[in-house]
Protein backbone atom coordinates (compact mmCIF):
# COMPACT_ATOMS: atom_id res chain seq x y z
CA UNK A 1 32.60 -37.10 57.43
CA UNK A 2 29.25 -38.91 58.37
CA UNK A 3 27.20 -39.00 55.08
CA UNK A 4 23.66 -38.55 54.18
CA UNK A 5 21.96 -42.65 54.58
CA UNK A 6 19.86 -43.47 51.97
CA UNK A 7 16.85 -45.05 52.96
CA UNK A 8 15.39 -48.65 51.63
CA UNK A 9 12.32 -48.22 50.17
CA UNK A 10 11.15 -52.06 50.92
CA UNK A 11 11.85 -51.40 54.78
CA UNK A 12 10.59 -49.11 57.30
CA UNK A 13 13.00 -46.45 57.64
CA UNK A 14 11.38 -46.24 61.57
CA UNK A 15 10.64 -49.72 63.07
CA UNK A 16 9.82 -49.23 66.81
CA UNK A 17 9.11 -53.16 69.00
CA UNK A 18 7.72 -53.54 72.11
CA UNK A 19 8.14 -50.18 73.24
CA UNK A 20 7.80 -49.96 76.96
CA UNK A 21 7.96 -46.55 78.87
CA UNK A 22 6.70 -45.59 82.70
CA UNK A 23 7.44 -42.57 84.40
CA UNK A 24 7.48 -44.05 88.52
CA UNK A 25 3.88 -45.42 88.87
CA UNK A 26 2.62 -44.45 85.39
CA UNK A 27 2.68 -46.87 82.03
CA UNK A 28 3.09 -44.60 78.83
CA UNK A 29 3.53 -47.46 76.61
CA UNK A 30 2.83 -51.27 77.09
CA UNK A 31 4.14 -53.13 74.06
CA UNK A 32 3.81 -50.26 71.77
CA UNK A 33 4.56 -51.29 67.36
CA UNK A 34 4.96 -48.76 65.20
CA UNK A 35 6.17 -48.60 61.49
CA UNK A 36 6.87 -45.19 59.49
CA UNK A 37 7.45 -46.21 56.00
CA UNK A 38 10.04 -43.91 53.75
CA UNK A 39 8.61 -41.01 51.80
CA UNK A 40 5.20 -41.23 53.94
CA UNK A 41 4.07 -38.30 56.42
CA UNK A 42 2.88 -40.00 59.29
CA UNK A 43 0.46 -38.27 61.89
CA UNK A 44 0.62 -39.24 65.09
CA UNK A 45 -2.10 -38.52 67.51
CA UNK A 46 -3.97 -39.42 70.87
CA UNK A 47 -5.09 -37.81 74.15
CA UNK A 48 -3.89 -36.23 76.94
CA UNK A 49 -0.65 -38.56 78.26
CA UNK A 50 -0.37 -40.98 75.97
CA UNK A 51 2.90 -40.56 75.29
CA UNK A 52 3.02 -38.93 71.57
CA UNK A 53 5.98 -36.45 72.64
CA UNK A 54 7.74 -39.94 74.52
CA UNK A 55 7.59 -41.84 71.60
CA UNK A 56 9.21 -39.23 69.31
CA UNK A 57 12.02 -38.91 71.77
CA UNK A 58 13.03 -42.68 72.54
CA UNK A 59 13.15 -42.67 68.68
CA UNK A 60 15.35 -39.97 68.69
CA UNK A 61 17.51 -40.76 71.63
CA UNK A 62 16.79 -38.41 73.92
CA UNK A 63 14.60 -40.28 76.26
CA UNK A 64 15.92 -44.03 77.12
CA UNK A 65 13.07 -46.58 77.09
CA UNK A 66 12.41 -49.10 79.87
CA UNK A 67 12.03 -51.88 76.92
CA UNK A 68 11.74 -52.47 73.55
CA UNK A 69 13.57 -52.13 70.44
CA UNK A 70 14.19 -49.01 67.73
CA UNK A 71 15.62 -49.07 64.51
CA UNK A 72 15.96 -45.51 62.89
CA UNK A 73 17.51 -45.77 59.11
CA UNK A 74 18.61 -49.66 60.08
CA UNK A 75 20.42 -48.14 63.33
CA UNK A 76 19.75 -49.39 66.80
CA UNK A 77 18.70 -46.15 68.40
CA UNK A 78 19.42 -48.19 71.28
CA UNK A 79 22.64 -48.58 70.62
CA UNK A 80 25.41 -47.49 73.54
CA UNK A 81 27.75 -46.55 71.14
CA UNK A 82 28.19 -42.99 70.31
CA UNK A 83 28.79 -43.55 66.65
CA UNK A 84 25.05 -45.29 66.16
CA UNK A 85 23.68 -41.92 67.60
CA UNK A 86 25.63 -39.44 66.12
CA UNK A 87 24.68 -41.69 62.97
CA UNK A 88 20.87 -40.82 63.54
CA UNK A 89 21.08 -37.74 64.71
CA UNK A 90 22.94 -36.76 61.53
CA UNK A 91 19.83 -38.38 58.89
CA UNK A 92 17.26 -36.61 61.24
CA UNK A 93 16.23 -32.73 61.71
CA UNK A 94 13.94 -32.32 64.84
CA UNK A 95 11.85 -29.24 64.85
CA UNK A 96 10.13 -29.22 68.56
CA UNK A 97 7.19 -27.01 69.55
CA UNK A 98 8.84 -23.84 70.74
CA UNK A 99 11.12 -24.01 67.92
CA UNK A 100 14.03 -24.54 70.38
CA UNK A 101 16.60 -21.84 68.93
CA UNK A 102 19.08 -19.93 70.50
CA UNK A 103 18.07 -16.99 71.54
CA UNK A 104 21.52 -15.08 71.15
CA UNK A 105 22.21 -16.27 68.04
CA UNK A 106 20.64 -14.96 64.61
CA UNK A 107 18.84 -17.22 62.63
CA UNK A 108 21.66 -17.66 60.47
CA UNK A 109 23.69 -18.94 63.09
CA UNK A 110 20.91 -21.13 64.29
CA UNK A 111 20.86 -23.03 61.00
CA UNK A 112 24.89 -23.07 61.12
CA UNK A 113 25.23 -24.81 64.35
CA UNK A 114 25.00 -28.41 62.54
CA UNK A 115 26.53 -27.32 59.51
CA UNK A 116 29.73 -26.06 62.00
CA UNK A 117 29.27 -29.51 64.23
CA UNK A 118 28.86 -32.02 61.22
CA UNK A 119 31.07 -30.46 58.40
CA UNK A 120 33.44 -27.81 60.03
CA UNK A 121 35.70 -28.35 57.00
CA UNK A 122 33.60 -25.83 54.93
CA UNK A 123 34.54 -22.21 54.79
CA UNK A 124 32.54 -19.55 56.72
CA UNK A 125 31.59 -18.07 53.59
CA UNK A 126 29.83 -21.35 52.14
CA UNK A 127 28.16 -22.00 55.51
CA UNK A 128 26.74 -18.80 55.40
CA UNK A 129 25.38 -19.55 51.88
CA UNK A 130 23.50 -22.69 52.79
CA UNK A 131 22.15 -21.13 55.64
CA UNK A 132 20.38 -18.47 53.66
CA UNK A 133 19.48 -21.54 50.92
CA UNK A 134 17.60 -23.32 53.86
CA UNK A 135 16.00 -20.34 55.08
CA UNK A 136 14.97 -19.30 51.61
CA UNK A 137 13.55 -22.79 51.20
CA UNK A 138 11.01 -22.95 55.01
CA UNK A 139 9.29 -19.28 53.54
CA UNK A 140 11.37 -16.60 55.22
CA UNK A 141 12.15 -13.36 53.51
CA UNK A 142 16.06 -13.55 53.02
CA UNK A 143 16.64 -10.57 55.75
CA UNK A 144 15.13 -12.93 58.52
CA UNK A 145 18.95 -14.76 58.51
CA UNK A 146 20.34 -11.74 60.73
CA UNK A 147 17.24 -11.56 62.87
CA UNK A 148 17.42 -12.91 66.21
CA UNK A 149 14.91 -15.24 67.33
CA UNK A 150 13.37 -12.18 69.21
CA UNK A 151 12.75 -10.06 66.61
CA UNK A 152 10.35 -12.99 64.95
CA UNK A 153 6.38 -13.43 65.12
CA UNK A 154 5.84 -16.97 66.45
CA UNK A 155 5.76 -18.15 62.82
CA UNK A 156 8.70 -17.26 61.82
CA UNK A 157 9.93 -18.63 64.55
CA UNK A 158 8.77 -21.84 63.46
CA UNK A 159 9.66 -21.65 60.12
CA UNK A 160 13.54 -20.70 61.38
CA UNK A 161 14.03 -24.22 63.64
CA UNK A 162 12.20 -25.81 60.32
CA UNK A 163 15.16 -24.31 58.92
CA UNK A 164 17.99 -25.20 61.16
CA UNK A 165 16.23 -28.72 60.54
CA UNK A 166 16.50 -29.00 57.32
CA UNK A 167 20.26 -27.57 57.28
CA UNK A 168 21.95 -31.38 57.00
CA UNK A 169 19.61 -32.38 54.54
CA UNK A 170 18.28 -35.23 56.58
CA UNK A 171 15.98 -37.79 54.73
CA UNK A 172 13.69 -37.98 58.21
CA UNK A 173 12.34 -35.12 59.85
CA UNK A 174 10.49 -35.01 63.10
CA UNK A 175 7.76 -31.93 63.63
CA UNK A 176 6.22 -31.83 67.43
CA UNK A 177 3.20 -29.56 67.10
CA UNK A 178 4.28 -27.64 64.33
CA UNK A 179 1.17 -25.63 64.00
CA UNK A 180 0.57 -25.32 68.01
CA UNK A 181 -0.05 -21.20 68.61
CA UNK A 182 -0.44 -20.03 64.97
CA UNK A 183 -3.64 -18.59 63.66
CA UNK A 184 -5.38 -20.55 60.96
CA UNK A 185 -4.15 -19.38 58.03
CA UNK A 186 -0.79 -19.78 59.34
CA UNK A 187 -1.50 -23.03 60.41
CA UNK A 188 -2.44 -24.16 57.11
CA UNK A 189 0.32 -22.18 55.31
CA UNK A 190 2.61 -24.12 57.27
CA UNK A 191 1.03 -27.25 56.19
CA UNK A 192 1.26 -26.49 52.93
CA UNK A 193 5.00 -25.72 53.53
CA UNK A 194 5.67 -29.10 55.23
CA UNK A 195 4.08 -31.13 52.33
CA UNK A 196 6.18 -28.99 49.37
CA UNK A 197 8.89 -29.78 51.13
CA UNK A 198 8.25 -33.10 51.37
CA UNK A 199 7.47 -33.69 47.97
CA UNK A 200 10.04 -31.58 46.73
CA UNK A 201 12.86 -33.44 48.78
CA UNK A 202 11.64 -36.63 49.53
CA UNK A 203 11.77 -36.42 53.29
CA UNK A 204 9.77 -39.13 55.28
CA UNK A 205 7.90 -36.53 58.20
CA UNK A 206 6.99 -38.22 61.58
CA UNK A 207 4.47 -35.21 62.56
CA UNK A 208 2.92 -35.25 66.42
CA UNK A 209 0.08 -33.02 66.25
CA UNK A 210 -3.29 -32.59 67.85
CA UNK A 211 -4.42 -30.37 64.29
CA UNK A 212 -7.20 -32.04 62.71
CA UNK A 213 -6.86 -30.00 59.84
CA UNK A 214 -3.17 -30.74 59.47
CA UNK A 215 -4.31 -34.51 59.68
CA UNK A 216 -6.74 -34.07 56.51
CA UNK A 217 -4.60 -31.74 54.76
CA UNK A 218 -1.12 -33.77 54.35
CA UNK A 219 -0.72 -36.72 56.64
CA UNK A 220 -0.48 -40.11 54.98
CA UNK A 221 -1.34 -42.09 57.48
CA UNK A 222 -2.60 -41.35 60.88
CA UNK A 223 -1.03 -43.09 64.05
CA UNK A 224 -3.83 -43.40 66.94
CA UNK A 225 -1.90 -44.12 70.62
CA UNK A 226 -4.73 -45.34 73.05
CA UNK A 227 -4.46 -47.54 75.75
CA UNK A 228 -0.75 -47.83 76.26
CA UNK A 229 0.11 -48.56 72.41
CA UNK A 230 -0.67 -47.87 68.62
CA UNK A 231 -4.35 -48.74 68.72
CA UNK A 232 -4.56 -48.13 64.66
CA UNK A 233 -2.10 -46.74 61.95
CA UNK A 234 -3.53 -46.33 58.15
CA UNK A 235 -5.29 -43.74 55.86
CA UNK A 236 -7.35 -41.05 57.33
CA UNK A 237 -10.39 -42.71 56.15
CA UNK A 238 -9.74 -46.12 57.92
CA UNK A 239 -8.90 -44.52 60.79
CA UNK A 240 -12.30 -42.88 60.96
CA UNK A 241 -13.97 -46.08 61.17
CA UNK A 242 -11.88 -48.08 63.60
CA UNK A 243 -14.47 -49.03 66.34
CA UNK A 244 -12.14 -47.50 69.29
CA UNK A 245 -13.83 -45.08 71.95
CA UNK A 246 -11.26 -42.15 71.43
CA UNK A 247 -11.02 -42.84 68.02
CA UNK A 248 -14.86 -42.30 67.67
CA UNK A 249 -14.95 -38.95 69.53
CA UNK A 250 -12.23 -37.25 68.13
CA UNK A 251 -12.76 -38.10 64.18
CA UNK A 252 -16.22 -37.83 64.52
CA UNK A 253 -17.06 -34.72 67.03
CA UNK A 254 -17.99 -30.86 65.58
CA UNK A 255 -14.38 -30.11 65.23
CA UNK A 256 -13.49 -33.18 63.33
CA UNK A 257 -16.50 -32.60 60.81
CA UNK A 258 -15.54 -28.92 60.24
CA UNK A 259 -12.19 -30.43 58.73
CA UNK A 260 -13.41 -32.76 56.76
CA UNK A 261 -15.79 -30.55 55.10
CA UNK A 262 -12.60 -28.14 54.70
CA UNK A 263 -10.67 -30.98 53.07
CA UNK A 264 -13.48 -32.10 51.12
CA UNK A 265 -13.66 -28.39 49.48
CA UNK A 266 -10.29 -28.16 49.01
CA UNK A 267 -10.53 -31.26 47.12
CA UNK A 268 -13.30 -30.16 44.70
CA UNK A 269 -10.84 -27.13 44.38
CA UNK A 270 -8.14 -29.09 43.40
């Protein structure tokens, strides 16, 4: 049985080197660096092609770079050996944008399908129990675990891959627009959600996102991709004042001033 890895607080549990990725005639990334430090939630952002969704899946495995090296939880992720990535893939829960579930199985079965590939020595019974436990614990009503994806508003939709996510327990979790298509006050419910959780279980959250107000509201630090790599990677509030074109029109345009006066109430709230 492949156990849950315990992460190093003194090391990045993500360490990403020289990251190199073209698509035919196109550079994504030129020399790209990135750190995510344990218990942080990192926000990852940038414009149109450059490469947010690409870096999240050479770290995961499921895009092979052209160069550069990847260490998830001490592991090569670049590893040929099927043990390194089953390794990985066990310590990580991915929830991508459409929520990726299978749309002939309930929800319930959704969340099973790692807890049946990673641990098939526990009775159906049990199984079914954690499943509920997991889906209890991303904000669905208990009777969502024999819905089919279907049946679901786009939320709950959401919320059901953050379940099947969670269902291994993984100390690293990877969102990919998590709030894309929801209204605000969904949007921010499931930020509010994501950081709980976080707190509550001490993930580490690598979050692509394009949500300014998911930035403000629970993201750490804030991961800027520009010009081929990570152009600056710190606080919010550093970020806002890097002198970087992009940088300068996205943290400091009408949107980006509408969320920080929202996060500044909230605050005062607080």
């Amino acid at each position: 049985m492949n156990a849950v890895i315990v992460p190093d607080a003194a090391e990045p549990i993500v360490r990403v080197r020289g990251l190199v990725n073209r698509f035919g005639d196109q550079l994504v990334h030129d020399g790209l660096d990135l750190d995510v430090h344990p218990g942080e939630i990192l926000g990852v952002v940038g414009g149109s092609g450059s490469g947010k969704s690409v870096l999240m899946r050479s770290i995961l495995g499921l895009h092979e770079p052209d160069a550069g090296a990847i260490e998830v939880l001490g592991i090569d992720a670049r590893s040929q050996t099927a043990n390194a990535h089953r390794e990985i893939e066990r310590n990580t829960g991915v929830l991508f944008q459409d929520g990726a579930l299978f749309s002939s199985l309930t929800v319930g079965e959704n969340v099973q399908v790692p807890l049946k590939e990673y641990h098939p020595e526990l009775p159906d019974s049990l199984r079914y129990e954690l499943a509920l436990l997991k889906v209890k614990l991303s904000g669905l009503p208990a009777d969502a675990i024999n819905k089919l994806p279907s049946q679901l508003s786009g939320g709950m939709r959401k919320r059901a891959g953050l379940a099947r996510a969670l269902a291994l327990d993984p100390p690293l979790l990877f969102l990919d627009e998590p709030t894309a298509g929801l209204d605000p006050i969904g949007a921010a419910a499931f930020d509010r959600l994501i950081r709980t959780l976080q707190e509550a279980l001490g993930l580490t959250v690598f979050l692509v996102t394009h949500d300014l107000d998911t930035l403000y509201a629970i993201c750490d630090r804030v991961a800027v991709l520009a010009d081929h790599k990570v152009v600056v990677c710190a606080p919010i509030e550093e970020v806002e004042r890097y002198d970087h074109p992009w940088v300068q029109d996205y943290f400091h345009g009408p949107r980006a001033r509408a969320a920080q006066s929202g996060h500044a109430r909230q605050s005062q709230e607080n």
